[in-house]
N, C-alpha and C. Protein backbone atom coordinates (compact mmCIF):
# COMPACT_ATOMS: atom_id res chain seq x y z
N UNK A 1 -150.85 -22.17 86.91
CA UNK A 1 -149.90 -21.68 87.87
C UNK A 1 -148.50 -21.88 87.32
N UNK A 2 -147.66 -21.23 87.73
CA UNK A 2 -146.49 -20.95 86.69
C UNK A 2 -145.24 -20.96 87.95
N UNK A 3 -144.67 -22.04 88.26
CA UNK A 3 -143.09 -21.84 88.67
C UNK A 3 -142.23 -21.19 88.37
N UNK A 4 -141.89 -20.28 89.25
CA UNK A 4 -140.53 -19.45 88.90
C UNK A 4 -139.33 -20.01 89.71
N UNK A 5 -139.52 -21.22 90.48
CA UNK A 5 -138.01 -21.65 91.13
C UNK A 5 -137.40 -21.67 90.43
N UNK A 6 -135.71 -21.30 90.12
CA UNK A 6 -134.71 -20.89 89.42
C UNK A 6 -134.34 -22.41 89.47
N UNK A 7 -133.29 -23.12 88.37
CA UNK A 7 -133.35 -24.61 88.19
C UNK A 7 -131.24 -24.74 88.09
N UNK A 8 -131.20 -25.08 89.12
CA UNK A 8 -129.53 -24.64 89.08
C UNK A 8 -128.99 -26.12 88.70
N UNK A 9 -127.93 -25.95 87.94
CA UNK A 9 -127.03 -27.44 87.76
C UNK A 9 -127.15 -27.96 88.88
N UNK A 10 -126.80 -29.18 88.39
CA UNK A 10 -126.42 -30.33 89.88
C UNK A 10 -124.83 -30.09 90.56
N UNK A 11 -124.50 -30.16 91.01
CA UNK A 11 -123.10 -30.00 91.67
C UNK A 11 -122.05 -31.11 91.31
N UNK A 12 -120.72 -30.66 90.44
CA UNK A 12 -120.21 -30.88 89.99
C UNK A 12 -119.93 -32.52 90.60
N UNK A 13 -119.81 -33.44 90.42
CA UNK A 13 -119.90 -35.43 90.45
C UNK A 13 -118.32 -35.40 90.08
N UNK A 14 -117.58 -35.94 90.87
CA UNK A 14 -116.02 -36.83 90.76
C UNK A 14 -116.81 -37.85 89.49
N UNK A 15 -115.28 -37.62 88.52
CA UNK A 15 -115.91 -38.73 87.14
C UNK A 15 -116.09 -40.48 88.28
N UNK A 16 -114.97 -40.33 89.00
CA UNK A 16 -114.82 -41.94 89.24
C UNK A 16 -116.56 -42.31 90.30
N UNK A 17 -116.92 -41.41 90.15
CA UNK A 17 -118.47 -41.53 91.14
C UNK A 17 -119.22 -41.80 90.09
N UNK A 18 -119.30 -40.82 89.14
CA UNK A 18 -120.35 -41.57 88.01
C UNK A 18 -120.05 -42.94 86.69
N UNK A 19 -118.93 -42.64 86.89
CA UNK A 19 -118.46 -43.96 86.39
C UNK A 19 -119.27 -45.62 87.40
N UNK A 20 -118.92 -45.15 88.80
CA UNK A 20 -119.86 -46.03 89.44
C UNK A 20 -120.93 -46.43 90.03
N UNK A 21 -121.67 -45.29 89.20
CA UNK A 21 -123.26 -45.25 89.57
C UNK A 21 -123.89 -45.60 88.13
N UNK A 22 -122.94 -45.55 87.17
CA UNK A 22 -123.25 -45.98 85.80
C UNK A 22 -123.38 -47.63 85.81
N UNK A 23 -122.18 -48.17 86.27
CA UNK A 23 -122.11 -49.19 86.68
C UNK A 23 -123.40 -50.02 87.46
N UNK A 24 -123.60 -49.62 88.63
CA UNK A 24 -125.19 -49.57 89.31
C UNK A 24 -125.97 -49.76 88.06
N UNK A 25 -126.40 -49.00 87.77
CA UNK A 25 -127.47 -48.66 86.03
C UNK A 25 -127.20 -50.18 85.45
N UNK A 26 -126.13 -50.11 85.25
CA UNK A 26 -126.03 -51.13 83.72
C UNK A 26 -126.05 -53.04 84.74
N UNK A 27 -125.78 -52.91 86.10
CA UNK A 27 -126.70 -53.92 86.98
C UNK A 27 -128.03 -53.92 86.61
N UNK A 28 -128.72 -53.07 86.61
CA UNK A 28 -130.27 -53.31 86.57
C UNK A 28 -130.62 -53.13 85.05
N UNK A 29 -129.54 -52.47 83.87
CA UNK A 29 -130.07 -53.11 82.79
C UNK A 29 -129.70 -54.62 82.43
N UNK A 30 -128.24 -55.38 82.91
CA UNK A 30 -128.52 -56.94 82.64
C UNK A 30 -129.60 -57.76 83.31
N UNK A 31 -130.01 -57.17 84.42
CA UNK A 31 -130.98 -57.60 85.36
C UNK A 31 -132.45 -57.76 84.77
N UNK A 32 -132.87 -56.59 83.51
CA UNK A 32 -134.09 -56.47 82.99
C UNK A 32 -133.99 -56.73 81.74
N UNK A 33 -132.58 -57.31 81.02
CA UNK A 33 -132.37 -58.20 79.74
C UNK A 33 -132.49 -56.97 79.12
N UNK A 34 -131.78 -55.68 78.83
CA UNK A 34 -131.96 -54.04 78.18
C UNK A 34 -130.25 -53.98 78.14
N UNK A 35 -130.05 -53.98 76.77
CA UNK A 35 -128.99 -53.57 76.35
C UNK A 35 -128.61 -52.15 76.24
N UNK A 36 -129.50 -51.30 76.24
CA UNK A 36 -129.50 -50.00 75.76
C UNK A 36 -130.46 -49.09 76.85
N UNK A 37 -130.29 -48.02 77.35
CA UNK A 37 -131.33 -47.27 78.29
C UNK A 37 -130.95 -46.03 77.72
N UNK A 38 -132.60 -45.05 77.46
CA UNK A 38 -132.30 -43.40 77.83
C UNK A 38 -132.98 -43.43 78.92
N UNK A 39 -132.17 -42.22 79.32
CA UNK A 39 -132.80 -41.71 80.61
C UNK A 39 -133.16 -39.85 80.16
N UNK A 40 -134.16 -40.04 81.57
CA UNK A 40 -134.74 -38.02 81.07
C UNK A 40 -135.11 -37.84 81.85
N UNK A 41 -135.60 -39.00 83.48
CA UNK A 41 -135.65 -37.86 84.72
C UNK A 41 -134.46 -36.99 85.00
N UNK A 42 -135.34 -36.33 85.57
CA UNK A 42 -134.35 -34.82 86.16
C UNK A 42 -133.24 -35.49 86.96
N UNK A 43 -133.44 -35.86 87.92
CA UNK A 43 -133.12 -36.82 89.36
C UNK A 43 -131.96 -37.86 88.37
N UNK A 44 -132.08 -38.72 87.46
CA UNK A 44 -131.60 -39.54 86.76
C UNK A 44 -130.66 -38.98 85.74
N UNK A 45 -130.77 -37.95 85.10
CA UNK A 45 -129.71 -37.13 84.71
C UNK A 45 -128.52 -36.43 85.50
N UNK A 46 -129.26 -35.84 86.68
CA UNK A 46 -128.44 -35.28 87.76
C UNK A 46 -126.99 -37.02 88.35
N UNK A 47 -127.74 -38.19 88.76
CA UNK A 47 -127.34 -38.79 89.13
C UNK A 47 -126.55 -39.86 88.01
N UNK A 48 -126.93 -40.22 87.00
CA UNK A 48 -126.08 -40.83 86.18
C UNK A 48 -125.14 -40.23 85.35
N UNK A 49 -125.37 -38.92 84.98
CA UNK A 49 -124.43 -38.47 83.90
C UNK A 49 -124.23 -36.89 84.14
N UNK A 50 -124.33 -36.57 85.97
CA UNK A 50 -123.81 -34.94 86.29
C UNK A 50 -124.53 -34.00 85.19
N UNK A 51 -125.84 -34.10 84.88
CA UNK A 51 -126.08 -33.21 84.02
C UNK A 51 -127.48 -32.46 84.38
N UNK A 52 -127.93 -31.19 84.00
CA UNK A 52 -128.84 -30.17 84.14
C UNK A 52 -129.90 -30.74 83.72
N UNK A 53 -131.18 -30.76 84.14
CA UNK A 53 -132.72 -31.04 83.18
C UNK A 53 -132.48 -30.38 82.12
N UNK A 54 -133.28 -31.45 80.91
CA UNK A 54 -133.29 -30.58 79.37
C UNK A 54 -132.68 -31.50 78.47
N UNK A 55 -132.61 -32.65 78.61
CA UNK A 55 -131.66 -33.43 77.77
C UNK A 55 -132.06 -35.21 78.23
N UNK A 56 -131.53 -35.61 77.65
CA UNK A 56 -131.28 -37.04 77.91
C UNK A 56 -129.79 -37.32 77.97
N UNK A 57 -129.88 -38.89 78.62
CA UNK A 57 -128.80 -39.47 78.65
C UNK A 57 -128.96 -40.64 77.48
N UNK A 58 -128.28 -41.06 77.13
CA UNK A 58 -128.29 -42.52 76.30
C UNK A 58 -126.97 -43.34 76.91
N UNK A 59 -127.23 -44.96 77.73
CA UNK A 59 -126.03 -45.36 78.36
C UNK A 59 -126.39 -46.74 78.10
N UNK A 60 -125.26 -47.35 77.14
CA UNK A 60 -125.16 -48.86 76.64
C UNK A 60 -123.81 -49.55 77.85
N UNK A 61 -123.59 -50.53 77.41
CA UNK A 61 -122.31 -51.30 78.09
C UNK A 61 -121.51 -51.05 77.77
N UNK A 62 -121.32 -49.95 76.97
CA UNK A 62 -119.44 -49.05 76.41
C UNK A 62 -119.73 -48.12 77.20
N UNK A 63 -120.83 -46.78 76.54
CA UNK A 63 -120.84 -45.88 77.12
C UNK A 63 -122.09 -44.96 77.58
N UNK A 64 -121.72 -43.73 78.44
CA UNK A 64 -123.14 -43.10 78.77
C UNK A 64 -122.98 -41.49 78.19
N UNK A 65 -123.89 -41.54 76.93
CA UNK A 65 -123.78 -40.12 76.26
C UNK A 65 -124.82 -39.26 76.34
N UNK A 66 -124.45 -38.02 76.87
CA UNK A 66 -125.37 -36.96 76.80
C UNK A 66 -126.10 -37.05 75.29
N UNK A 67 -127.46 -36.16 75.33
CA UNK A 67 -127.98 -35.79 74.12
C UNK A 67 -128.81 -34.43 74.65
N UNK A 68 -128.32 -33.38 73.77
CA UNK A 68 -128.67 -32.53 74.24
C UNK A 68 -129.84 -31.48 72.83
N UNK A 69 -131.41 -30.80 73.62
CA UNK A 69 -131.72 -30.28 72.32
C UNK A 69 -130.78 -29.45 71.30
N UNK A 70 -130.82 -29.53 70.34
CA UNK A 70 -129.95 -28.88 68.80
C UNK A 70 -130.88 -27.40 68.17
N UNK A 71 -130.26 -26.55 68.40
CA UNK A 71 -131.13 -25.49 67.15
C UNK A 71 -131.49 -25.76 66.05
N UNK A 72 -132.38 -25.22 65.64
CA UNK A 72 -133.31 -25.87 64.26
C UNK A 72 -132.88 -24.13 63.69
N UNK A 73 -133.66 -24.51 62.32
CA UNK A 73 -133.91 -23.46 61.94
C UNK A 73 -134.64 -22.11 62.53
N UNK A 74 -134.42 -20.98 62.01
CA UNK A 74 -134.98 -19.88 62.83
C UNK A 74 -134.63 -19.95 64.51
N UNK A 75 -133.23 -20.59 64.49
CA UNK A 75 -133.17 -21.12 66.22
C UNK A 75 -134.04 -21.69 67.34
N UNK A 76 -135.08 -22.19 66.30
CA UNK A 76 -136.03 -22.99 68.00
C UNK A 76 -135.18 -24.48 68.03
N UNK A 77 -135.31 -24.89 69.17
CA UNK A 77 -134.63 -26.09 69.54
C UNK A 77 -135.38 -27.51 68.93
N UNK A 78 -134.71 -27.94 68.35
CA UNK A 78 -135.33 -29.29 67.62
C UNK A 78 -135.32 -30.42 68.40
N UNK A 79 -136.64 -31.41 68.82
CA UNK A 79 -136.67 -32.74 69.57
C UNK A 79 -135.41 -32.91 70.03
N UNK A 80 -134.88 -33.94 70.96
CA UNK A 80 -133.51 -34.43 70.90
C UNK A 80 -133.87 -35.92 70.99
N UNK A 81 -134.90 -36.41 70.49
CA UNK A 81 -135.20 -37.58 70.63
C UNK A 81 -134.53 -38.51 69.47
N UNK A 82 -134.78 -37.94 68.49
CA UNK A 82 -133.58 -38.35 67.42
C UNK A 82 -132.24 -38.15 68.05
N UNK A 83 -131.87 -37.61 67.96
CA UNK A 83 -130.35 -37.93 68.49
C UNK A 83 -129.81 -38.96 69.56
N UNK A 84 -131.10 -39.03 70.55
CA UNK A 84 -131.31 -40.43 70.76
C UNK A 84 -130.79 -41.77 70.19
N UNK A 85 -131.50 -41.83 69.45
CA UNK A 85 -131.94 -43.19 68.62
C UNK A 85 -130.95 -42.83 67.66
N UNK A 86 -130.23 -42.19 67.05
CA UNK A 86 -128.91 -42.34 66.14
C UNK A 86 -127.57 -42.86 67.08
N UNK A 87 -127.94 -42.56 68.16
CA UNK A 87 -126.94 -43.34 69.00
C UNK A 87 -126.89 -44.68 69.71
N UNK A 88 -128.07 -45.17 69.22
CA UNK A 88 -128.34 -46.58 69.46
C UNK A 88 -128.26 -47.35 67.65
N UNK A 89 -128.09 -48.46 68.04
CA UNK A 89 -128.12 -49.94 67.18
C UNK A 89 -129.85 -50.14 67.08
N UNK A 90 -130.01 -50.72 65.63
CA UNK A 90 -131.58 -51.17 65.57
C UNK A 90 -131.71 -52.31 65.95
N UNK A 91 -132.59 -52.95 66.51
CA UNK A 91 -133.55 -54.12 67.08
C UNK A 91 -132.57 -54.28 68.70
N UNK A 92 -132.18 -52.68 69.10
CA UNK A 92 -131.87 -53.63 70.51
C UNK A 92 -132.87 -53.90 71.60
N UNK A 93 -132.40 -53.83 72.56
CA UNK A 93 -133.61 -54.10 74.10
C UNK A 93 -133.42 -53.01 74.47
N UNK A 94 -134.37 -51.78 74.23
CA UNK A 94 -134.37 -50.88 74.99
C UNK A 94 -134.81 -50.77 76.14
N UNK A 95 -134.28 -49.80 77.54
CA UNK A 95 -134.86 -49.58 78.61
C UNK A 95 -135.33 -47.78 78.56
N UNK A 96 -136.06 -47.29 79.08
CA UNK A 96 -136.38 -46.00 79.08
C UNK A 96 -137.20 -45.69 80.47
N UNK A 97 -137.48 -44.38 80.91
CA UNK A 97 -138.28 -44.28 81.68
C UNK A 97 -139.41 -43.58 81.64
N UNK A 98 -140.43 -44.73 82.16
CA UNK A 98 -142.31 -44.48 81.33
C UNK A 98 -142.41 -43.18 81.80
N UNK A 99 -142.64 -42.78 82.92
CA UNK A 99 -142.94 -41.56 83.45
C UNK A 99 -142.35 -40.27 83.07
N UNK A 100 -141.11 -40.20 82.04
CA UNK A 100 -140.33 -39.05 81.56
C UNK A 100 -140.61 -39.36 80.11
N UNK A 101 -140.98 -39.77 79.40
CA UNK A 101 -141.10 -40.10 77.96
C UNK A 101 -142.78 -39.87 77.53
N UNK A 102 -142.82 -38.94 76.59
CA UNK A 102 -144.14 -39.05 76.30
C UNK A 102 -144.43 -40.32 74.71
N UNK A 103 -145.73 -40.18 74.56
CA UNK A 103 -146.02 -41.27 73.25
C UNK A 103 -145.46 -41.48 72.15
N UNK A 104 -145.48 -39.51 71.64
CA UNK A 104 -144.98 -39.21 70.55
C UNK A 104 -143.07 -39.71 70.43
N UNK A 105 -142.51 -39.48 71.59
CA UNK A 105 -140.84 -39.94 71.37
C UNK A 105 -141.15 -41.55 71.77
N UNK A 106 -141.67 -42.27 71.88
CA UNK A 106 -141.77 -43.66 72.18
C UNK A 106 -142.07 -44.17 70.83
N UNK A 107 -142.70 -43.44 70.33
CA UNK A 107 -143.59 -43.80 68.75
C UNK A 107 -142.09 -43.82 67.76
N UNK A 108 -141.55 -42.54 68.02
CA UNK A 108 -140.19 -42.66 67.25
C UNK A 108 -139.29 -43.42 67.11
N UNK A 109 -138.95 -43.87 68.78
CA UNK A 109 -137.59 -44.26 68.85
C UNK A 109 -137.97 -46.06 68.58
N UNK A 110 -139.44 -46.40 68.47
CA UNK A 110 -139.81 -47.65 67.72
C UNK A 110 -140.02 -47.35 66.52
N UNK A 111 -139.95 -46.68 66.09
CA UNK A 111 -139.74 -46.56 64.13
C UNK A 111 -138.51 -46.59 63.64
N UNK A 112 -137.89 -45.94 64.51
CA UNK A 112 -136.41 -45.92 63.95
C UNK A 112 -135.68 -46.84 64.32
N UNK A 113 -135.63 -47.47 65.72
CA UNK A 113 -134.95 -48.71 66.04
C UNK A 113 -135.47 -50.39 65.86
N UNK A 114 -136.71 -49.77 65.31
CA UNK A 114 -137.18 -51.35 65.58
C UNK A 114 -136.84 -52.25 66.63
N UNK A 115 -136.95 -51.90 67.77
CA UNK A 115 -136.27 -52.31 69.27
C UNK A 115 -136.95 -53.92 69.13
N UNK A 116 -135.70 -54.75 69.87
CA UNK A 116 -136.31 -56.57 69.90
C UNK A 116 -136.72 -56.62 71.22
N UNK A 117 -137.20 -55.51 71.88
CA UNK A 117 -137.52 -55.29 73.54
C UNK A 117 -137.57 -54.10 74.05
N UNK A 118 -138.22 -53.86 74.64
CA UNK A 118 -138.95 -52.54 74.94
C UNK A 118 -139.79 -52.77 76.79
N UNK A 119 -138.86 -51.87 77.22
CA UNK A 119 -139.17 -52.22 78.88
C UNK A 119 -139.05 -50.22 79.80
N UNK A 120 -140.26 -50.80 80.06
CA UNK A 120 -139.96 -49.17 80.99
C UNK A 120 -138.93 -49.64 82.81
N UNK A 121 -138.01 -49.13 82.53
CA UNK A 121 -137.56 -49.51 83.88
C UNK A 121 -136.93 -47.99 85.09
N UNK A 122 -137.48 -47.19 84.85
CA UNK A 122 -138.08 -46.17 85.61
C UNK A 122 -138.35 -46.52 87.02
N UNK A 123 -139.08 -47.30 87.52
CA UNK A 123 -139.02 -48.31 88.96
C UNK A 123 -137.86 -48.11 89.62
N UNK A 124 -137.09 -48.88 88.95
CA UNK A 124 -135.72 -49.43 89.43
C UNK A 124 -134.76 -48.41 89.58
N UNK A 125 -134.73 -47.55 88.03
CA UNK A 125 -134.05 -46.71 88.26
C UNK A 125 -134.09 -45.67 89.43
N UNK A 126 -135.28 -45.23 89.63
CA UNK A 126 -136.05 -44.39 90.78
C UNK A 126 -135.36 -45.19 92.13
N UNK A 127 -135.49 -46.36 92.31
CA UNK A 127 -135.42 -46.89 93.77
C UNK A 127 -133.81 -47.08 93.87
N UNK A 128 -132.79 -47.01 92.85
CA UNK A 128 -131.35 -47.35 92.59
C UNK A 128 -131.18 -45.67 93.71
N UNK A 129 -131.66 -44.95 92.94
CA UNK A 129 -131.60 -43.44 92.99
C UNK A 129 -132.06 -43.10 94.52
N UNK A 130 -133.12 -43.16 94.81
CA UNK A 130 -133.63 -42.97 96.00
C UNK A 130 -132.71 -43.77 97.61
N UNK A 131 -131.64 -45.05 96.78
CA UNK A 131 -131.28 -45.62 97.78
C UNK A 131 -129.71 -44.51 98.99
N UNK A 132 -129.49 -43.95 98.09
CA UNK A 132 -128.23 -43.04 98.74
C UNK A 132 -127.45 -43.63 98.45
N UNK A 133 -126.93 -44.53 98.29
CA UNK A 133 -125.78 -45.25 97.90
C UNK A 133 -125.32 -45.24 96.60
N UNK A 134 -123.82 -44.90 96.32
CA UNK A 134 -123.35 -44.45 94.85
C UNK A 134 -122.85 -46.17 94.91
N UNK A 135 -122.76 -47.02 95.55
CA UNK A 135 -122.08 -48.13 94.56
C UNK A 135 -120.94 -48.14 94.97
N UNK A 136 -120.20 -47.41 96.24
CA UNK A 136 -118.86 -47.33 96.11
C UNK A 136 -118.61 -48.41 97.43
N UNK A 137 -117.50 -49.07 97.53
CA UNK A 137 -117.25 -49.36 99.06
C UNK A 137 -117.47 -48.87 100.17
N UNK A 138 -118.34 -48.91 100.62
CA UNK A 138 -118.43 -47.79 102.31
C UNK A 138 -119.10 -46.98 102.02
N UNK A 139 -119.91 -46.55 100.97
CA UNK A 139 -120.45 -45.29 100.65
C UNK A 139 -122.21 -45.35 101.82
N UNK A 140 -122.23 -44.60 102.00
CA UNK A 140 -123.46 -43.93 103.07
C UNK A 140 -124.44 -43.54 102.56
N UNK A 141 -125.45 -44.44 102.90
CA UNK A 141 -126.95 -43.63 102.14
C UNK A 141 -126.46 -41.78 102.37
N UNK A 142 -127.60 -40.95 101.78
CA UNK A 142 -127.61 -39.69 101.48
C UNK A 142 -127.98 -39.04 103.19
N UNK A 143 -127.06 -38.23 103.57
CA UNK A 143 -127.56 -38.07 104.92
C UNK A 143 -126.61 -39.00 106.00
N UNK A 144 -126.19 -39.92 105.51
CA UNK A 144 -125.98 -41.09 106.53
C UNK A 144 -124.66 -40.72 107.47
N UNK A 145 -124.43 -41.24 108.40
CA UNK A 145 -122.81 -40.59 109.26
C UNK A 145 -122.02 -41.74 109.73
N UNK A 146 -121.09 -41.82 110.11
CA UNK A 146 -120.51 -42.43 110.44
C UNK A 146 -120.46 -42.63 112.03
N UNK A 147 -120.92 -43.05 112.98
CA UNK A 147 -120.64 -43.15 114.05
C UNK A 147 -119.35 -43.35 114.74
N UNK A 148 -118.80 -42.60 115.36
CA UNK A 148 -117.80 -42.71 116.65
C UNK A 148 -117.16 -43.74 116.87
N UNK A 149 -116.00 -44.31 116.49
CA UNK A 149 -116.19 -45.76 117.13
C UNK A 149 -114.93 -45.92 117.55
């Protein structure tokens, strides 16, 4: 069976919002001892780094960088899983998420980084995400209102 729902960007994110939902993130990577996280849910791209399915994020304690697939030769799009892992340091603590990562890019990004830790934290990230709350002062779960007062 074959989806044709049309897959539209996420709606444009104030930088100072993802700046503090990045923030959020990099709580639950000191929290899980992960110096380094990609991310590749849909939901987790949309929400950490304002960006379309089709890519990863890569987000350390400096910064959170897109990685996006590259044309190859004859123009088919080449992995972007490498580009990944050139943007990380070898033997760090990686975080990733199990459920968006298949074997074959897990197999890689431990060949090339020789990671000193290796943690799926997908969980967390999911439940950070699911909570409505960007992290901001006063901010309102998703849906939430303000009552009358």
């Amino acid at each position: 069976m074959h989806d044709d729902t049309p897959v539209f960007p996420p709606a444009p994110v104030p930088r100072g919002v993802l700046a503090m939902r990045q923030m959020a993130l990099r709580a639950i990577m000191d929290g899980r001892g992960v110096d380094s996280v990609i991310l590749s849910a849909s939901a987790s791209l949309a929400h950490y780094g304002g960006l379309a399915p089709g890519g990863l994020l890569v987000v350390t304690a400096q910064a959170a960088q897109p990685v996006a697939g590259r044309a190859g030769e004859g123009g088919a799009p080449r992995p972007f899983w490498p580009g990944a892992a050139e943007l990380l340091r070898q033997g760090c603590r990686l975080g990733y998420e199990g459920d968006w990562i298949d074997a074959d890019a897990l197999a890689l990004l431990v060949a090339r980084l020789a990671p000193a830790g290796l943690l799926d934290i997908g969980p967390e990230v999911a439940r950070q995400i699911g909570s409505g709350a960007d992290a901001l002062p006063g901010a309102l779960p998703a849906g939430g209102r303000v009552s009358p007062g």
